[in-house]
N, C-alpha and C. Protein backbone atom coordinates (compact mmCIF):
# COMPACT_ATOMS: atom_id res chain seq x y z
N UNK A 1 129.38 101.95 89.28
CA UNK A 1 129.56 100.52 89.21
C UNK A 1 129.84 100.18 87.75
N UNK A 2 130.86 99.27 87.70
CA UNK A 2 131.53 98.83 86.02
C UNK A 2 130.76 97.86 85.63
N UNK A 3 130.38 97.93 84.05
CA UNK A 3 129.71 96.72 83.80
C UNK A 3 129.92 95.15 84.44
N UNK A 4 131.18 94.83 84.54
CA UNK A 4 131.90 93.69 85.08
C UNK A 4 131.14 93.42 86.53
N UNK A 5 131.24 94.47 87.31
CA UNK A 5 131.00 94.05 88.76
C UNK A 5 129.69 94.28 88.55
N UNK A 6 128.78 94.88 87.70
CA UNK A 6 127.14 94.90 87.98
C UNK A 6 126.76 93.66 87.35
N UNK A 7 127.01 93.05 86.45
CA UNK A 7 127.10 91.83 85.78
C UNK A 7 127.35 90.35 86.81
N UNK A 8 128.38 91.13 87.29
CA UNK A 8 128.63 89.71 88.37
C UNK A 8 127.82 89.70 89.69
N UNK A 9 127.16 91.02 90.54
CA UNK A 9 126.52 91.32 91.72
C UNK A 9 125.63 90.92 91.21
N UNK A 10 124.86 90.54 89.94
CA UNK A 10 123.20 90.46 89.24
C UNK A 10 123.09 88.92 89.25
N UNK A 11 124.46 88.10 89.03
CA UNK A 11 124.53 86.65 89.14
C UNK A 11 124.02 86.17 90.40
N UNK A 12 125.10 87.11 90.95
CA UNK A 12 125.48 87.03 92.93
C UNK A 12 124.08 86.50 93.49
N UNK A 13 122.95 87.70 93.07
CA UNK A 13 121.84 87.68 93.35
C UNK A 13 120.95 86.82 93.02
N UNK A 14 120.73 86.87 91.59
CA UNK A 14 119.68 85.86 91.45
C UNK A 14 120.17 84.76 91.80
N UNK A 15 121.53 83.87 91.67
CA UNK A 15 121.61 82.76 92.37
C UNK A 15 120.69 82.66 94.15
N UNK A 16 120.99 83.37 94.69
CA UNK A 16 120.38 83.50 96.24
C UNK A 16 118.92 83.24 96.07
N UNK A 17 118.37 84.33 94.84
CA UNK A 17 117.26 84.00 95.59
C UNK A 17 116.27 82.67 94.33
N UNK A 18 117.22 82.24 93.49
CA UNK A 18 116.65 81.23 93.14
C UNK A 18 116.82 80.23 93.79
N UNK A 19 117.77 80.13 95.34
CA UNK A 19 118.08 79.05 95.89
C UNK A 19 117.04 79.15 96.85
N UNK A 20 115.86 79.85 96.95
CA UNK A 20 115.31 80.71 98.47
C UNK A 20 113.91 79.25 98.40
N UNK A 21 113.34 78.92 97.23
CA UNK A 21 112.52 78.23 97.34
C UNK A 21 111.05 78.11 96.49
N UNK A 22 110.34 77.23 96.35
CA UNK A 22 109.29 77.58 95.50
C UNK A 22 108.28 79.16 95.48
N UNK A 23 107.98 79.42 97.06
CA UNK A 23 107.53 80.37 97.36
C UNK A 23 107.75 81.55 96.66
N UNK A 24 106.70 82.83 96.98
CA UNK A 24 107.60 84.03 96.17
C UNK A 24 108.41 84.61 97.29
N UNK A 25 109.58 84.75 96.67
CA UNK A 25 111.15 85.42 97.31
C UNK A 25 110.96 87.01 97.46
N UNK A 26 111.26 87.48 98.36
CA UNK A 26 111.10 88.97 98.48
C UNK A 26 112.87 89.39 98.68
N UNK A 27 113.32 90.11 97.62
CA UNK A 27 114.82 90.52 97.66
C UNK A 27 114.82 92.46 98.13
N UNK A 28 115.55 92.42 98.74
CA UNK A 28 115.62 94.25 99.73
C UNK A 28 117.29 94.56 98.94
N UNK A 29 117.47 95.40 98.52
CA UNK A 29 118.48 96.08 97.80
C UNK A 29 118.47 97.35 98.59
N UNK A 30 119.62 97.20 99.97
CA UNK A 30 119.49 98.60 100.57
C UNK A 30 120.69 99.47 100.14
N UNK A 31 120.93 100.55 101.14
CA UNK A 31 121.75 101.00 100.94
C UNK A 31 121.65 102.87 101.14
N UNK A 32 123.11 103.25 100.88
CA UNK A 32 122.49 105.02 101.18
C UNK A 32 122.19 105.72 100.01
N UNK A 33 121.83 106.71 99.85
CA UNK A 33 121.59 107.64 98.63
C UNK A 33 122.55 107.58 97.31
N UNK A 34 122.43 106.87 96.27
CA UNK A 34 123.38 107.23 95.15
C UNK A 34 124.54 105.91 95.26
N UNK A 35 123.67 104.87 95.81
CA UNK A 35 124.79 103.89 96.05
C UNK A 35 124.63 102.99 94.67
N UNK A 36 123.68 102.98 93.95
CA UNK A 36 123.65 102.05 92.94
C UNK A 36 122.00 101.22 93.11
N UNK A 37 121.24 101.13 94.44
CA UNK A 37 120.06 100.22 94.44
C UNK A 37 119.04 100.27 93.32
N UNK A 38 118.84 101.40 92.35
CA UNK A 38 117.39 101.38 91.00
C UNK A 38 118.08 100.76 90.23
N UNK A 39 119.43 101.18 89.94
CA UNK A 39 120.16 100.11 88.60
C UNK A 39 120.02 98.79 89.10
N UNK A 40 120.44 98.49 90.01
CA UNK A 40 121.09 96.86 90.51
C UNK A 40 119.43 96.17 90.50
N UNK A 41 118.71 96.81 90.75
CA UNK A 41 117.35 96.37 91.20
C UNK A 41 116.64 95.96 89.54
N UNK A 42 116.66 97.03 88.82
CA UNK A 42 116.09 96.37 87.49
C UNK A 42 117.15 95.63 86.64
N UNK A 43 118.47 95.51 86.75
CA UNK A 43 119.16 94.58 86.60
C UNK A 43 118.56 93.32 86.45
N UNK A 44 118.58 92.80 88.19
CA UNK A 44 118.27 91.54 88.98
C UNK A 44 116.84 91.28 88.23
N UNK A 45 116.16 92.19 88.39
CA UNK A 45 114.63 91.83 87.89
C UNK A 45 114.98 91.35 86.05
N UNK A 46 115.96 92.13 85.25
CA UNK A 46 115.58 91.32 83.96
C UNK A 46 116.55 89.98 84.12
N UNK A 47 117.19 90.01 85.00
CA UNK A 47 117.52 88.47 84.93
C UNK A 47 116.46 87.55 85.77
N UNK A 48 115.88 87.76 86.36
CA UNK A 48 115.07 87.03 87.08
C UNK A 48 113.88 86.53 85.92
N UNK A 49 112.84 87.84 85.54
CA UNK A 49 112.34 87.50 84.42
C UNK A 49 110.75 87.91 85.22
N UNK A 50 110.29 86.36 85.92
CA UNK A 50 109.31 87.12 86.57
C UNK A 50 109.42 87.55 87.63
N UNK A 51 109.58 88.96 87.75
CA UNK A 51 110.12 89.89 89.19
C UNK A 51 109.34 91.29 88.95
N UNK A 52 109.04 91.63 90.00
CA UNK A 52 108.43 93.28 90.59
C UNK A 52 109.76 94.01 90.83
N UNK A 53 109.09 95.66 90.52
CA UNK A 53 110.24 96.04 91.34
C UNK A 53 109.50 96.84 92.13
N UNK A 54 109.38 97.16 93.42
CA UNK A 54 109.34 98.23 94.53
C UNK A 54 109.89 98.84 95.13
N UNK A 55 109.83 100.31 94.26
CA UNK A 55 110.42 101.19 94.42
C UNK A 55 110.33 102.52 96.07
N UNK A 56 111.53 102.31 97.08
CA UNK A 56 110.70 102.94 98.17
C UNK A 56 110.29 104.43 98.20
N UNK A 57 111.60 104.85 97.27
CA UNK A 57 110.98 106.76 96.61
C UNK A 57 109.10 106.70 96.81
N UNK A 58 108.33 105.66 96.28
CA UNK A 58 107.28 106.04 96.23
C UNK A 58 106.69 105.58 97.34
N UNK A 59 107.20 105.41 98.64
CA UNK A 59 106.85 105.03 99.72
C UNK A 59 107.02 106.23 101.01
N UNK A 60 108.24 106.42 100.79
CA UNK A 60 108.54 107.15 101.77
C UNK A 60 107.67 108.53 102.03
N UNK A 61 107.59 108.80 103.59
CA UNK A 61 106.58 109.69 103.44
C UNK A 61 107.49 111.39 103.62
N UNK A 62 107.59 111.91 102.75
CA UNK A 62 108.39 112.85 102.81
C UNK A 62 110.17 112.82 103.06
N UNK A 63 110.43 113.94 103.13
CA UNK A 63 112.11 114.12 103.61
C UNK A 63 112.63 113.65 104.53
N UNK A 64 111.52 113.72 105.19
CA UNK A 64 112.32 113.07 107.23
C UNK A 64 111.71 112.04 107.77
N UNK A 65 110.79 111.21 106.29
CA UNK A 65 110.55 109.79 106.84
C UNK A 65 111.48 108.72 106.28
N UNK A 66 112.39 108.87 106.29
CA UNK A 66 113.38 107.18 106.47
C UNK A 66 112.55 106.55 107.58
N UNK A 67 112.55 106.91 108.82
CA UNK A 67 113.08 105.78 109.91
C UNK A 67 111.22 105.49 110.18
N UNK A 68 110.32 106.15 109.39
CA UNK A 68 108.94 105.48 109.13
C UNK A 68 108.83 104.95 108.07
N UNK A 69 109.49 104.10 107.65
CA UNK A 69 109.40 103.83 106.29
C UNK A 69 109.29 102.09 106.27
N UNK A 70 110.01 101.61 107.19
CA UNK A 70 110.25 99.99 107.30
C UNK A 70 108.87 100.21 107.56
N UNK A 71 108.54 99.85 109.04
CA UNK A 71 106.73 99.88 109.24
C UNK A 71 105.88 100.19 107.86
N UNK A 72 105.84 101.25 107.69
CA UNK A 72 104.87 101.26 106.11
C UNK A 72 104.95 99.96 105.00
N UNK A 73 106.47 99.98 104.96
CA UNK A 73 106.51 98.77 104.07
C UNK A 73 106.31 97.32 104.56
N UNK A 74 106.49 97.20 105.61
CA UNK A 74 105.85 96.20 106.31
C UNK A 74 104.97 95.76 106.16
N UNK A 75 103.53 96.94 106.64
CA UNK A 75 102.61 96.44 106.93
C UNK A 75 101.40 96.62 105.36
N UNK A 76 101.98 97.18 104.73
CA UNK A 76 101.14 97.54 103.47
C UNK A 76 101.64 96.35 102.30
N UNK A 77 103.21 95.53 102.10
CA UNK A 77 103.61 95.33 101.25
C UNK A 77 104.11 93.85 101.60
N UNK A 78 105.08 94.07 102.69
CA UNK A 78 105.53 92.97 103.33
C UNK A 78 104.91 91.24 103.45
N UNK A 79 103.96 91.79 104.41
CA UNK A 79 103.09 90.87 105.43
C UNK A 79 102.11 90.81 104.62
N UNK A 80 101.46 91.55 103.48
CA UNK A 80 100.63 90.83 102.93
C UNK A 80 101.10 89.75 101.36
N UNK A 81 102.06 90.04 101.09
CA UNK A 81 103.16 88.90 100.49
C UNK A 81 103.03 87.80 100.67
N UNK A 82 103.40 88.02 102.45
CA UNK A 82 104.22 86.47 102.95
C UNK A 82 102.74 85.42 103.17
N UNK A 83 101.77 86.22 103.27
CA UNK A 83 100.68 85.86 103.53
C UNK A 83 99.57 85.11 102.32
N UNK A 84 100.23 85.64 101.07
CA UNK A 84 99.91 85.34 99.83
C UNK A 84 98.68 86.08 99.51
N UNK A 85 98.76 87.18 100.19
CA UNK A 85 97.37 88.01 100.04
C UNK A 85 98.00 89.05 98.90
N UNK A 86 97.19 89.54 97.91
CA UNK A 86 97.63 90.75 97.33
C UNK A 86 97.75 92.54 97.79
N UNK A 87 99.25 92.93 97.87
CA UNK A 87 99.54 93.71 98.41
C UNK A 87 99.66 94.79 97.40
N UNK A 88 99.29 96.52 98.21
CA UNK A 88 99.69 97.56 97.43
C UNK A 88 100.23 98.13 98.68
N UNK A 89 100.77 99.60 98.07
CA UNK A 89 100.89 100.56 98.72
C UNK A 89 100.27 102.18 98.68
N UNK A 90 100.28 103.03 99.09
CA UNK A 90 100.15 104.45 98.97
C UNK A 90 101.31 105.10 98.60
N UNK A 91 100.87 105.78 97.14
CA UNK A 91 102.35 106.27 96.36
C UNK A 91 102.29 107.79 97.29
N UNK A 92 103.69 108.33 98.30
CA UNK A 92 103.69 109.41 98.11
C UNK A 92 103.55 110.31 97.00
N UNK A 93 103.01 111.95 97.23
CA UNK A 93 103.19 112.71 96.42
C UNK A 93 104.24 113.52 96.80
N UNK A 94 104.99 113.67 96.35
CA UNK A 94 106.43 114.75 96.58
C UNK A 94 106.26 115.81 96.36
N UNK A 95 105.45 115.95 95.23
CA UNK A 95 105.29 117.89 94.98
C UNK A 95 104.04 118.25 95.95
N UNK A 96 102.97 117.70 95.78
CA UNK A 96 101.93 117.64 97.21
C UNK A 96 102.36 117.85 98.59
N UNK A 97 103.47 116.82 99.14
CA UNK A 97 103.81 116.50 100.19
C UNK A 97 102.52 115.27 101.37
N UNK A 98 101.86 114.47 100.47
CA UNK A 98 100.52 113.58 101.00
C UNK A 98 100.95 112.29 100.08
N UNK A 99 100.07 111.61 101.09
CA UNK A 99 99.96 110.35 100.45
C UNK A 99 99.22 110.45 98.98
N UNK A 100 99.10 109.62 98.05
CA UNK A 100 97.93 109.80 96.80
C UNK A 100 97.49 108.50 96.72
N UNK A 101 97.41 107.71 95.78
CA UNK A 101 96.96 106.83 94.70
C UNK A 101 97.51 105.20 95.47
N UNK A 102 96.87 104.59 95.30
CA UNK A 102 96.84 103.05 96.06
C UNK A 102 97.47 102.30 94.87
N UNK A 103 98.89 101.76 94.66
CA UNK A 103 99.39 101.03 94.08
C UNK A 103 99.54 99.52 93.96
N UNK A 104 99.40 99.12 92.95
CA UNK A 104 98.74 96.96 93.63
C UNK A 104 100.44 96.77 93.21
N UNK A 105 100.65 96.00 94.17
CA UNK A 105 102.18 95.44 93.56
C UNK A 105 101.77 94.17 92.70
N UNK A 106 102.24 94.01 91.82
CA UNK A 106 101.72 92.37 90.91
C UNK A 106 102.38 90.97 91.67
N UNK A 107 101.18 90.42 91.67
CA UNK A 107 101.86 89.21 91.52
C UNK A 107 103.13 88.37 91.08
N UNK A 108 104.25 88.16 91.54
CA UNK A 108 105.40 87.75 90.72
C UNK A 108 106.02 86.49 91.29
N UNK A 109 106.83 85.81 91.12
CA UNK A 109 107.83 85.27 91.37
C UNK A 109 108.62 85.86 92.52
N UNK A 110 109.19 86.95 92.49
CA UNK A 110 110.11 87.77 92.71
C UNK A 110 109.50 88.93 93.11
N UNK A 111 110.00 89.91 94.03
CA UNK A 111 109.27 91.23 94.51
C UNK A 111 110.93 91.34 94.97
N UNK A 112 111.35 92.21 94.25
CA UNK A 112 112.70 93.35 94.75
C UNK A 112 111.72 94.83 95.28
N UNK A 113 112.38 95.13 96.39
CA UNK A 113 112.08 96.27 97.26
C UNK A 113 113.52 97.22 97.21
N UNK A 114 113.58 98.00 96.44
CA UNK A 114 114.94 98.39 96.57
C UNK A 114 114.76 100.56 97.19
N UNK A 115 115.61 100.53 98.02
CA UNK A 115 115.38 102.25 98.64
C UNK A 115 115.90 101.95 99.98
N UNK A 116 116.30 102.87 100.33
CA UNK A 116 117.36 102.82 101.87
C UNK A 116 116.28 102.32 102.87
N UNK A 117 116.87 101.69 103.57
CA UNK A 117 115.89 101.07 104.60
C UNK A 117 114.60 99.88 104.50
N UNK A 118 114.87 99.53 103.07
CA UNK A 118 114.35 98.29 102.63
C UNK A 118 114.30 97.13 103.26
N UNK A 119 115.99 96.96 104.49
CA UNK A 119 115.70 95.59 104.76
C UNK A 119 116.10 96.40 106.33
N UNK A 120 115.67 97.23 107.09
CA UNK A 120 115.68 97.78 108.17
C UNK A 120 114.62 97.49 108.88
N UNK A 121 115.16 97.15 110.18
CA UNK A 121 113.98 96.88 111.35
C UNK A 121 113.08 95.64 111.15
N UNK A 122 111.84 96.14 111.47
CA UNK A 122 110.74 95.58 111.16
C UNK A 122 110.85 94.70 109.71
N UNK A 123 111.36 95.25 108.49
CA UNK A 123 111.06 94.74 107.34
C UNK A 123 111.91 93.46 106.84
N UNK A 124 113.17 93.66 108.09
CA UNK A 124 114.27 92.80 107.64
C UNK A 124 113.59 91.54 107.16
N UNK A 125 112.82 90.53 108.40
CA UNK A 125 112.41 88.97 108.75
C UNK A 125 111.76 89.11 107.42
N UNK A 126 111.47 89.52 106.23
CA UNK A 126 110.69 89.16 104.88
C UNK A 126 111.57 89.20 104.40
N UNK A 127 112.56 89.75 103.64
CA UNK A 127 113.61 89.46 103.45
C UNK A 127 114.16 88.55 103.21
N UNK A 128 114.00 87.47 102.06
CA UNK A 128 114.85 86.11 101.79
C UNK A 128 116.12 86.43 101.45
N UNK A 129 116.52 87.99 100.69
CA UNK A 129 117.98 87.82 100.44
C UNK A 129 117.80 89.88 100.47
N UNK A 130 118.64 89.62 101.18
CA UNK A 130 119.55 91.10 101.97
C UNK A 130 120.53 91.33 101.38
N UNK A 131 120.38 92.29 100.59
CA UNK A 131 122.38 93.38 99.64
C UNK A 131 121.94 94.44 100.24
N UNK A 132 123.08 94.38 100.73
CA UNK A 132 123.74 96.11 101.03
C UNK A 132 124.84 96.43 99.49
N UNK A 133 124.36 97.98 99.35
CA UNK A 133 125.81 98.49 98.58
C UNK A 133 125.91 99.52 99.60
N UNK A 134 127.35 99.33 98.96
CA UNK A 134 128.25 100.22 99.36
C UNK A 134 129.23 101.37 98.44
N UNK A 135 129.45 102.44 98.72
CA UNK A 135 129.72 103.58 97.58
C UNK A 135 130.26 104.81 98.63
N UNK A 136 131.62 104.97 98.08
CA UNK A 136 132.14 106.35 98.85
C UNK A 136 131.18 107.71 98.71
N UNK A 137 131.22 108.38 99.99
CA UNK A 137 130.15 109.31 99.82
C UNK A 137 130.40 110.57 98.57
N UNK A 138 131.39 110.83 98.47
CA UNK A 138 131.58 111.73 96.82
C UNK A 138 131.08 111.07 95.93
N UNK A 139 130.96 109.95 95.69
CA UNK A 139 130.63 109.03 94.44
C UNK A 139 128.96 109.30 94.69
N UNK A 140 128.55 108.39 95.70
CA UNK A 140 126.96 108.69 96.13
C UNK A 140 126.79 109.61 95.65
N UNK A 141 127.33 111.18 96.36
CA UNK A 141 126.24 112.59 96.22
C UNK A 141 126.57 112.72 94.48
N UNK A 142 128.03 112.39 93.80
CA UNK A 142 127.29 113.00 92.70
C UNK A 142 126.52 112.25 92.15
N UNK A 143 126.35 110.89 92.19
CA UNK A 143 124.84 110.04 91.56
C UNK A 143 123.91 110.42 92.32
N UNK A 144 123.81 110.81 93.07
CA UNK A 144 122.52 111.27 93.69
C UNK A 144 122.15 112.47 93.00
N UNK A 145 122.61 113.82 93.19
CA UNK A 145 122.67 114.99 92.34
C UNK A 145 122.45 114.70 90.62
N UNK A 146 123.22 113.77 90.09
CA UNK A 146 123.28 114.14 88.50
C UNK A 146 121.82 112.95 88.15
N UNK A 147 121.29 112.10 89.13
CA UNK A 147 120.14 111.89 88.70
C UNK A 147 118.76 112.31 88.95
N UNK A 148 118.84 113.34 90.26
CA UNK A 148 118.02 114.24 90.98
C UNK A 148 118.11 115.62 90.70
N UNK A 149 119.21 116.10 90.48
CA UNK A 149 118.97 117.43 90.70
C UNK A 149 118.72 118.39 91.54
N UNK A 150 118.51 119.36 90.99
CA UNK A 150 117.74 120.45 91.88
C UNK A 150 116.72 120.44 92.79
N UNK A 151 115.88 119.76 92.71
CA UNK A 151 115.19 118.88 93.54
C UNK A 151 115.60 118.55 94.98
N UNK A 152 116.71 117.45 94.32
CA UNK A 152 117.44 116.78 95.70
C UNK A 152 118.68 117.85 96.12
N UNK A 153 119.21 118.32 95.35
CA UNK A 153 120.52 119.08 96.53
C UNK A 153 120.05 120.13 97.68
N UNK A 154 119.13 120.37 97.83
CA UNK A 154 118.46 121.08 99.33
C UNK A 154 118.48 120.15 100.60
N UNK A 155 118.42 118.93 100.11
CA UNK A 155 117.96 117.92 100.67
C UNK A 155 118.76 116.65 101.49
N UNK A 156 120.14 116.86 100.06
CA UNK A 156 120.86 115.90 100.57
C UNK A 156 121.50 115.26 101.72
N UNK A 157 121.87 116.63 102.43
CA UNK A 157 122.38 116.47 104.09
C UNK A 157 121.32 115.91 104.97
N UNK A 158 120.25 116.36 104.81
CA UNK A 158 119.14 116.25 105.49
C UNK A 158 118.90 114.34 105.57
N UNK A 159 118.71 114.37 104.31
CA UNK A 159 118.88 112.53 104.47
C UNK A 159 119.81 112.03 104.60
N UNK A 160 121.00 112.38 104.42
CA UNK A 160 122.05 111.54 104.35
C UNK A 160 122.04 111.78 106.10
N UNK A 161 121.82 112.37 106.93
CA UNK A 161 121.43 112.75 108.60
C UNK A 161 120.28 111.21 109.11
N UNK A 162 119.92 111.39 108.24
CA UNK A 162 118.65 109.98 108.98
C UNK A 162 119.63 108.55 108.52
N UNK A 163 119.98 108.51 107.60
CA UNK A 163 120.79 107.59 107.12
C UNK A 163 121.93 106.89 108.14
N UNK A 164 122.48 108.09 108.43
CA UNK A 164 123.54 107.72 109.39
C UNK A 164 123.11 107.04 110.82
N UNK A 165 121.66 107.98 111.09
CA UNK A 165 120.92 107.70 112.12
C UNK A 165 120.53 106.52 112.33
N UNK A 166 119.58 106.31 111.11
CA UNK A 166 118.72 104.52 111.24
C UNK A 166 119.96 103.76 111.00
N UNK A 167 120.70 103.63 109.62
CA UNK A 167 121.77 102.56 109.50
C UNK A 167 122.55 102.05 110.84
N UNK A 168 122.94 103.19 111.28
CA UNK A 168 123.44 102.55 112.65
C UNK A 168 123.18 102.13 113.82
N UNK A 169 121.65 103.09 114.20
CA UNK A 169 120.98 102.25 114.79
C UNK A 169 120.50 100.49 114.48
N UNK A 170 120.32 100.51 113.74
CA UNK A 170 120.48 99.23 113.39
C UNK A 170 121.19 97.91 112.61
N UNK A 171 122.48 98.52 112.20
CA UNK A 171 123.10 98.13 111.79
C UNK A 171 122.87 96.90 110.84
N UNK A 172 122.39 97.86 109.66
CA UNK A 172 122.13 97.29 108.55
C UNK A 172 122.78 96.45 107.87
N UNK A 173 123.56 96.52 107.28
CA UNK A 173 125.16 96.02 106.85
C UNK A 173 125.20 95.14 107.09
N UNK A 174 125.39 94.74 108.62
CA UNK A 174 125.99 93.65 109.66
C UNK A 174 124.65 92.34 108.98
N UNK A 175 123.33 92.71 108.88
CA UNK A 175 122.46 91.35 108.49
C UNK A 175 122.37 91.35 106.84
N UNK A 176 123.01 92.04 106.43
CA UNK A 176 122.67 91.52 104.75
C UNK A 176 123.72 90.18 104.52
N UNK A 177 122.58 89.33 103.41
CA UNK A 177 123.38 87.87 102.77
C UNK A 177 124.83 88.62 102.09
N UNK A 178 124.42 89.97 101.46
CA UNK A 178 125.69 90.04 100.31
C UNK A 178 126.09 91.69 100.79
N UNK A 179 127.23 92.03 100.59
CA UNK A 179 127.24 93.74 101.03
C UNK A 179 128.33 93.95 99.29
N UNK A 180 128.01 94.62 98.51
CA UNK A 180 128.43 94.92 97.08
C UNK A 180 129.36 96.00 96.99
N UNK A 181 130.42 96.35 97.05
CA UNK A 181 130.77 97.57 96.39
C UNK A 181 130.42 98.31 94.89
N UNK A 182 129.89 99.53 94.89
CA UNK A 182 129.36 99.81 93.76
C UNK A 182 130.52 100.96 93.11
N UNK A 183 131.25 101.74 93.83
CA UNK A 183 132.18 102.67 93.03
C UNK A 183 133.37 102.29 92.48
């Protein structure tokens, strides 16, 4: 993504969700692997100012939980938001493969949730403002790869397999406010 169009998608955004209301705004930055959502996400947050970011890497429960992942964030992060209750989550451990450490999300203005399946299913209805990006899959895997690594290239098919799975099962895309091109 060129400075120009991340510059202008960061406007895009905070206009939306400064139009959303006094309340705190919960913004979902979805999308597939390597599409652009950690940049665009702390972007939006330093223009916003007071904003969280929630990151779903530390949610997800392993390799082959995408499509458990809305529910988790739901019910740990979501719903206690909208509720004005203070919400955390359970940070996966990746090298472990377990849940660990109970994370408090802060209090903000603003709570960006950004990681594939952010505004999927269950999690969509919190959701005041829905971006999808979008990114040709050569572009994705090598941002995915040149910011992961070795790590992630065992892996990549494997998710980019659930991806195809949940996205279309539910056709993500189709309910976001904004859908971005990022390559």
């Amino acid at each position: 993504m060129n400075d120009r169009a991340s510059a202008e998608y960061v406007q895009q955004i905070a206009a939306l969700a400064r139009a959303v209301g006094p309340a705190a705004v919960i913004i979902a930055i979805d999308g597939r692997s390597g599409s652009g959502k950690t940049s665009l996400a702390g972007a939006v947050a330093a223009e916003l100012q007071d904003a969280t970011v929630v990151h779903l890497d530390d949610i997800y429960p392993g390799w082959d939980g995408l499509a458990a992942t809305p529910p988790l964030l739901a019910a740990q992060v979501l719903e206690p938001l909208r509720r004005g209750e203070p919400a955390s989550y359970r940070r996966f451990d990746w090298a472990r493969g377990t849940f660990a450490d109970s994370v408090p999300v802060p209090r903000t203005r603003y709570v960006i949730v950004e990681g594939a399946g952010s505004s999927v299913g269950i999690a969509r209805p919190y959701a005041d403002v829905r971006v999808w990006l979008e990114a040709e899959p050569a572009v994705r895997k090598r941002r995915g790869l040149d910011r992961d690594g070795d790590a992630y290239a065992p892996h990549w098919q494997r998710w980019a397999d659930q991806e195809d799975t949940v996205f279309a099962a539910d056709h993500t895309a189709a309910h976001a406010h904004l859908v971005l091109h990022t390559d």
